[in-house]
C-alpha atoms as a PDB file:
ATOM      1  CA  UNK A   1     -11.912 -18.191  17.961  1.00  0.00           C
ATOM      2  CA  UNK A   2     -11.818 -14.885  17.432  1.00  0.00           C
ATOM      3  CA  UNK A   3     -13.177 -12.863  21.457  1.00  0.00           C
ATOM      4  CA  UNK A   4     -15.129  -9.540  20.723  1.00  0.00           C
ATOM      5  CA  UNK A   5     -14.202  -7.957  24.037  1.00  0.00           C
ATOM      6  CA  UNK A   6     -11.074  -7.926  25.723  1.00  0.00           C
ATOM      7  CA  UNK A   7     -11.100  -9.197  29.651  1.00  0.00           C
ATOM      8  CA  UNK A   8     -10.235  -5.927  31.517  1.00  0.00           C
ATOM      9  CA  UNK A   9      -6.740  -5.976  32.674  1.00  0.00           C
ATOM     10  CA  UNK A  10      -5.698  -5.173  36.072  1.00  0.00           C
ATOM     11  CA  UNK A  11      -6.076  -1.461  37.390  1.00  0.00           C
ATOM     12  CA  UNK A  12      -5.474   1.585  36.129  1.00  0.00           C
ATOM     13  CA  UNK A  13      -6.286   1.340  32.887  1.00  0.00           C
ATOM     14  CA  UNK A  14      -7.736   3.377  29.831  1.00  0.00           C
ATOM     15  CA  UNK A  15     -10.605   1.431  27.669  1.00  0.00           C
ATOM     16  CA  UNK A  16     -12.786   2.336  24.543  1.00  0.00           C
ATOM     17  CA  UNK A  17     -15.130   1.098  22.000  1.00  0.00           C
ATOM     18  CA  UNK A  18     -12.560   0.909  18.519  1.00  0.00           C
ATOM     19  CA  UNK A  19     -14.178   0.199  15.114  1.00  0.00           C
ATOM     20  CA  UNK A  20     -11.803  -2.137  12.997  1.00  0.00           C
ATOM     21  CA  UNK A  21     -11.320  -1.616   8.974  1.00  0.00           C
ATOM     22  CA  UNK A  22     -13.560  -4.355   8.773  1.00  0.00           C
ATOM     23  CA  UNK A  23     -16.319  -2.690  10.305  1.00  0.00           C
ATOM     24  CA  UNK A  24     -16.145  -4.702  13.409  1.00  0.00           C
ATOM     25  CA  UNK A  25     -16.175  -3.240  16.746  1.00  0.00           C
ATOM     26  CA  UNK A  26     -14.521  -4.096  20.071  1.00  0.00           C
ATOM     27  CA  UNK A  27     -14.033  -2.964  23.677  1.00  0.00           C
ATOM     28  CA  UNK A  28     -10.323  -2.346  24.357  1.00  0.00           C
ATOM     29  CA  UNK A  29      -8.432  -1.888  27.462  1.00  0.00           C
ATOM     30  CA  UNK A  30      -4.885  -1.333  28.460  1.00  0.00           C
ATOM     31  CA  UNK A  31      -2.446   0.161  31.005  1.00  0.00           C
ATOM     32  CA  UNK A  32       0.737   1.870  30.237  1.00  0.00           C
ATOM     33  CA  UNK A  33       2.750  -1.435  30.815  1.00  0.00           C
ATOM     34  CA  UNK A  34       5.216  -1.970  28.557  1.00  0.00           C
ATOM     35  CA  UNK A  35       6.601  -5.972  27.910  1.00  0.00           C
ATOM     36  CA  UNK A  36       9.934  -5.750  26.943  1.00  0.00           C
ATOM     37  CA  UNK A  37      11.265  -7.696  23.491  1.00  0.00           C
ATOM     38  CA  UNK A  38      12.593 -10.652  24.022  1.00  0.00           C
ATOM     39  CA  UNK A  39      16.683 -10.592  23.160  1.00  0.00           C
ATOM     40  CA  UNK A  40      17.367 -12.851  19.761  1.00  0.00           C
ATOM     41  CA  UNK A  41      13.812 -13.628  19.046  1.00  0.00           C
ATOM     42  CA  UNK A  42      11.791 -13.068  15.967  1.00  0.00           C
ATOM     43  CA  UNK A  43       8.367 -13.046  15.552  1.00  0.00           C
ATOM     44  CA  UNK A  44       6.773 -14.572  12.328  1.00  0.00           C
ATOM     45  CA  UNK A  45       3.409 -14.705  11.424  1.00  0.00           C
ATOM     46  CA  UNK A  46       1.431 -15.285   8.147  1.00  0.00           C
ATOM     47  CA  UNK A  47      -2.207 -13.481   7.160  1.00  0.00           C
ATOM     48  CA  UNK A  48      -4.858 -14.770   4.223  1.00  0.00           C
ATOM     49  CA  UNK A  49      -5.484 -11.705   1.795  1.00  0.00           C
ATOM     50  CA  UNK A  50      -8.385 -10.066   4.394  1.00  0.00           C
ATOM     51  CA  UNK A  51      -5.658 -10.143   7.652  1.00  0.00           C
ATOM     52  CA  UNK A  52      -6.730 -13.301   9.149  1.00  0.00           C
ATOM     53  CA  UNK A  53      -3.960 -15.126  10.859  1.00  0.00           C
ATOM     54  CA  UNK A  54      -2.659 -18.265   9.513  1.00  0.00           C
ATOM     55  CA  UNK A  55       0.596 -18.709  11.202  1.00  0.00           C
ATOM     56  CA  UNK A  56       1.825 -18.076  14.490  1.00  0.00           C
ATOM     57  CA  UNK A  57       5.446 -18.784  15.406  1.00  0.00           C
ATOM     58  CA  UNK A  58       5.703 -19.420  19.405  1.00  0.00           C
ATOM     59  CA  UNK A  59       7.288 -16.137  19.718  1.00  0.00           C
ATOM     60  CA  UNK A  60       4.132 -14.452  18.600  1.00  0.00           C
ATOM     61  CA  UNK A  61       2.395 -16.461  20.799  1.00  0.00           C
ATOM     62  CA  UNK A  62       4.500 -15.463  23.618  1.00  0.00           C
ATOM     63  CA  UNK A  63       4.626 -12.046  23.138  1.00  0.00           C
ATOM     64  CA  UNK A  64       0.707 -11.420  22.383  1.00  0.00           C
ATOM     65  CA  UNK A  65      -0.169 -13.091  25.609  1.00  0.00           C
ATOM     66  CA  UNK A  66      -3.110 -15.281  23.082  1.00  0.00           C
ATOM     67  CA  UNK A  67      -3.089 -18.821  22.873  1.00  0.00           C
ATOM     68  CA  UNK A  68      -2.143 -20.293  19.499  1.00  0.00           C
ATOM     69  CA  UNK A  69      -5.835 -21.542  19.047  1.00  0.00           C
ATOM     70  CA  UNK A  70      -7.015 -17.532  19.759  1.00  0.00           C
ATOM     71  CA  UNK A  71      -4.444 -16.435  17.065  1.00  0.00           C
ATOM     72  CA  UNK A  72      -5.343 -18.868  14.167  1.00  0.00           C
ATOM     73  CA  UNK A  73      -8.064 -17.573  12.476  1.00  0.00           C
ATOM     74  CA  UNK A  74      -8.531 -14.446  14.316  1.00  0.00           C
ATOM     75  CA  UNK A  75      -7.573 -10.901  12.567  1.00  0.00           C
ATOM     76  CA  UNK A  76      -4.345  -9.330  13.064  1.00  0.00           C
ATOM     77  CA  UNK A  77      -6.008  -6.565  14.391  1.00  0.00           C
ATOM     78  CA  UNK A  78      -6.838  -7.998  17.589  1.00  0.00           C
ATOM     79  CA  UNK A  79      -2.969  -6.438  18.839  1.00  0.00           C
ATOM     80  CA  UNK A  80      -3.607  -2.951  17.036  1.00  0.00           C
ATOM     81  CA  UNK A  81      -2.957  -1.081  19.905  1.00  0.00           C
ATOM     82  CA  UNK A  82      -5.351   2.235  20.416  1.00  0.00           C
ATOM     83  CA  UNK A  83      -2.194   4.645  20.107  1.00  0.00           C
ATOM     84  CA  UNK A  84      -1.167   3.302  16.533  1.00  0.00           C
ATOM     85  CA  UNK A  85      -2.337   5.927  13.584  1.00  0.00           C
ATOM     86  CA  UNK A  86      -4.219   5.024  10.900  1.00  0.00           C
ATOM     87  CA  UNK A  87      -2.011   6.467   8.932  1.00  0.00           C
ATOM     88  CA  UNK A  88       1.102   3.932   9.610  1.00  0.00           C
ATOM     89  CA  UNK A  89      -1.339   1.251   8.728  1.00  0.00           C
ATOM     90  CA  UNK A  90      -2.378   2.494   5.428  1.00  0.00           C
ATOM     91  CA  UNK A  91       1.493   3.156   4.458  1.00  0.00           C
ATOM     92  CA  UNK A  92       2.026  -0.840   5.506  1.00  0.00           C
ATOM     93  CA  UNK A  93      -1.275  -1.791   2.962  1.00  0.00           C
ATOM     94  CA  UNK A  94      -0.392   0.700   0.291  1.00  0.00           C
ATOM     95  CA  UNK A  95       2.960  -1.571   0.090  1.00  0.00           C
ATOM     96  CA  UNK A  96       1.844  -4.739   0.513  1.00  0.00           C
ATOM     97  CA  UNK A  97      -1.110  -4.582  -1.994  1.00  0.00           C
ATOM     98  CA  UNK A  98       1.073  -3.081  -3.977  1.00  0.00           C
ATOM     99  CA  UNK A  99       3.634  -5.987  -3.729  1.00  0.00           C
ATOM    100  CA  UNK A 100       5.868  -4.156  -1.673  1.00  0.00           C
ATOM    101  CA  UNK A 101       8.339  -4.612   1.408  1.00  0.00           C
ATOM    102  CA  UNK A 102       7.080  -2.214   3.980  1.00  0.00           C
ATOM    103  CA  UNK A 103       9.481  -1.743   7.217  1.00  0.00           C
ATOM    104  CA  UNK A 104       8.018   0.255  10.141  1.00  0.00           C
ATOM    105  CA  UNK A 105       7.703   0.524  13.845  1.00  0.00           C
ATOM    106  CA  UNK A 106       4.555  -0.698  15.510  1.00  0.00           C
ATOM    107  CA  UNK A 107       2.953  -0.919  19.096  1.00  0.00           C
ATOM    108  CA  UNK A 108       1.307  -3.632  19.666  1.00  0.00           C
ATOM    109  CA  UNK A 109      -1.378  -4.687  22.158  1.00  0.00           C
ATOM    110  CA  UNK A 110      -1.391  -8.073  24.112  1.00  0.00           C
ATOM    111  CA  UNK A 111      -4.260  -9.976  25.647  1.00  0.00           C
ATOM    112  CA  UNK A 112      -3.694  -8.279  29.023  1.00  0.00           C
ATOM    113  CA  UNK A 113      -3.694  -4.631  28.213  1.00  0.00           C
ATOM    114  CA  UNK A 114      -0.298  -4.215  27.927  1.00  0.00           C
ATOM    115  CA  UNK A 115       2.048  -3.606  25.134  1.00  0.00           C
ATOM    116  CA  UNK A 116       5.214  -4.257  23.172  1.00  0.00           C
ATOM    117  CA  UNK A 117       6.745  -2.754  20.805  1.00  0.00           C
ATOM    118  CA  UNK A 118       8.836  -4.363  17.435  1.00  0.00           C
ATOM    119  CA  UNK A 119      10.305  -3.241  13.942  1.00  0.00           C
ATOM    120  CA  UNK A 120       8.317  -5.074  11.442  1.00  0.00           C
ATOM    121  CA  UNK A 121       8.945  -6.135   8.304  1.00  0.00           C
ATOM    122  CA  UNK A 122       5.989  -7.008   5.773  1.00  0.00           C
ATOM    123  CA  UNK A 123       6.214  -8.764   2.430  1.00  0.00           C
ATOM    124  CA  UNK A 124       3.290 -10.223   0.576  1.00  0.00           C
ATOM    125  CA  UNK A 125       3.145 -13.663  -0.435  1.00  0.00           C
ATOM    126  CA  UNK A 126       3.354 -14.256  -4.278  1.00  0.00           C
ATOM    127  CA  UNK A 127       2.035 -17.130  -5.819  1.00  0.00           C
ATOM    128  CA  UNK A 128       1.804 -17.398  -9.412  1.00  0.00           C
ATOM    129  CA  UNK A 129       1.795 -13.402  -9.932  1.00  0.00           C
ATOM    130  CA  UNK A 130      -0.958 -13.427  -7.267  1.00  0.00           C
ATOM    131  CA  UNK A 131      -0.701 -12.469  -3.887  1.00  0.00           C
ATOM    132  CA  UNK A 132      -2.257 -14.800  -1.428  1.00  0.00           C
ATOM    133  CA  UNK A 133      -1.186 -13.504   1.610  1.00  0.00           C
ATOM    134  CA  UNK A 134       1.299 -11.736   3.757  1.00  0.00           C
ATOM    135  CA  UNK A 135       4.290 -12.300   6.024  1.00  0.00           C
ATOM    136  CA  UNK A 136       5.222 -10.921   8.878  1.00  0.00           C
ATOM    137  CA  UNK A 137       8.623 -10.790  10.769  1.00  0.00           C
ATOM    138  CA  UNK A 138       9.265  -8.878  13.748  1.00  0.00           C
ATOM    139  CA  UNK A 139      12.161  -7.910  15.840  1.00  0.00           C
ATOM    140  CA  UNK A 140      13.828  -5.933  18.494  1.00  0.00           C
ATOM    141  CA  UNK A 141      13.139  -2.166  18.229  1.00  0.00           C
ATOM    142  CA  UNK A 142      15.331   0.255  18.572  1.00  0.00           C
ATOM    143  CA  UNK A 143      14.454   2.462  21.858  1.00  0.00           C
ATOM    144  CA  UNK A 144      15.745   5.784  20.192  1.00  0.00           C
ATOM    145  CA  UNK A 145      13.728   5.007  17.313  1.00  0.00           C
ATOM    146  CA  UNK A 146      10.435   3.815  18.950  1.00  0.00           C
ATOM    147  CA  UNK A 147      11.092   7.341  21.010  1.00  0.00           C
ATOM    148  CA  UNK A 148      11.277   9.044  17.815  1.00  0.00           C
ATOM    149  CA  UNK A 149       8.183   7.223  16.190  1.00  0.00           C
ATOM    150  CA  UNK A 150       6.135   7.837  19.205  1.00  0.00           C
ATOM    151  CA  UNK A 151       6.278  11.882  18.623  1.00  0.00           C
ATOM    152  CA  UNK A 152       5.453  11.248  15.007  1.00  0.00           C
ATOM    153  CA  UNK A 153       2.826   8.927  16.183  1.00  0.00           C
ATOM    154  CA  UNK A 154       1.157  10.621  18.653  1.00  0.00           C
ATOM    155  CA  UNK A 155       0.865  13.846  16.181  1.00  0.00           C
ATOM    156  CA  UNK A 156      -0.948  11.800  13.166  1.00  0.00           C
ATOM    157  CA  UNK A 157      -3.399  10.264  15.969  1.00  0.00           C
ATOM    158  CA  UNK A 158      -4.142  14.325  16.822  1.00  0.00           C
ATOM    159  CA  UNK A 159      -4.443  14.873  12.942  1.00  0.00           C
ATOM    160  CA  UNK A 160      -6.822  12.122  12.992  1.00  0.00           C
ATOM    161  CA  UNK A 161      -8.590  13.338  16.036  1.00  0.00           C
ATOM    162  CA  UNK A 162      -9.584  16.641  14.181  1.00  0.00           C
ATOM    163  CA  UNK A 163     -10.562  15.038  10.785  1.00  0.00           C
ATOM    164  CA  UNK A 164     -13.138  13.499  12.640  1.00  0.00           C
END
């Protein structure tokens, strides 16, 4: 089951009102925690064609701080953290609709506010010529690159600010 509002983590934190790609809406809130990446684990987890989750590996579980009931059925939006761009998100669709590997870095947000970050690769699932669904694998980041991305990132998110 799918929770429209996050339970405020602990003190301080930062909190607003996002608006999904699906047109849904939730209160968000999280602190500038970071949870480090586990060492020699991957995270793999498997969407239907609209994002919903239909696999979790316990990694994923771990790391997103949901329980594996929260996560099935849920959309994978629910650990878009507020500091992503749009714009890295429409290069990852672009490529998977298009029946493409996209690789990029991404922040995620867990249950509790805070956040971790991996290097995740996205293929779609191809059944028949059709795609049903996508896969994705995470893994360790590299810090110089996730220090790298975040410049990049924080830039588009001020882009996107303006084009408001």
């Amino acid at each position: 089951m799918f929770m429209s509002d996050m339970t405020a983590p602990p003190q301080p934190c930062h909190s607003m009102r996002k608006t999904f790609y699906d047109g849904s809406t939730r209160q968000l809130y999280w602190t500038d925690e970071e949870v480090p990446y586990p060492d020699g684990q991957l995270i793999v987890s498997r969407t239907d064609l609209q994002g919903r989750i239909t696999h979790a590996n316990e990694a994923f579980v771990l790391m997103s701080g949901y329980s594996r009931e929260e996560l099935i059925g849920a959309p994978h939006c629910i650990l878009r953290h507020p500091e992503m761009p749009a714009k890295a998100f429409a290069s990852l669709w672009g490529d998977a609709q298009a029946k493409r590997k996209w690789h990029g870095y991404v922040k995620n947000l867990r249950k509790d506010g805070s956040f971790y970050w991996v290097y995740a690769t996205v293929v779609p699932n191809i059944r028949r010529s059709e795609v049903v669904g996508y896969t994705s694998v995470r893994r360790k980041p590299s810090r110089k690159k996730i220090d790298e991305i975040t410049a990049v990132y924080q830039a588009w998110l001020s882009e996107e600010r303006i084009t408001r």
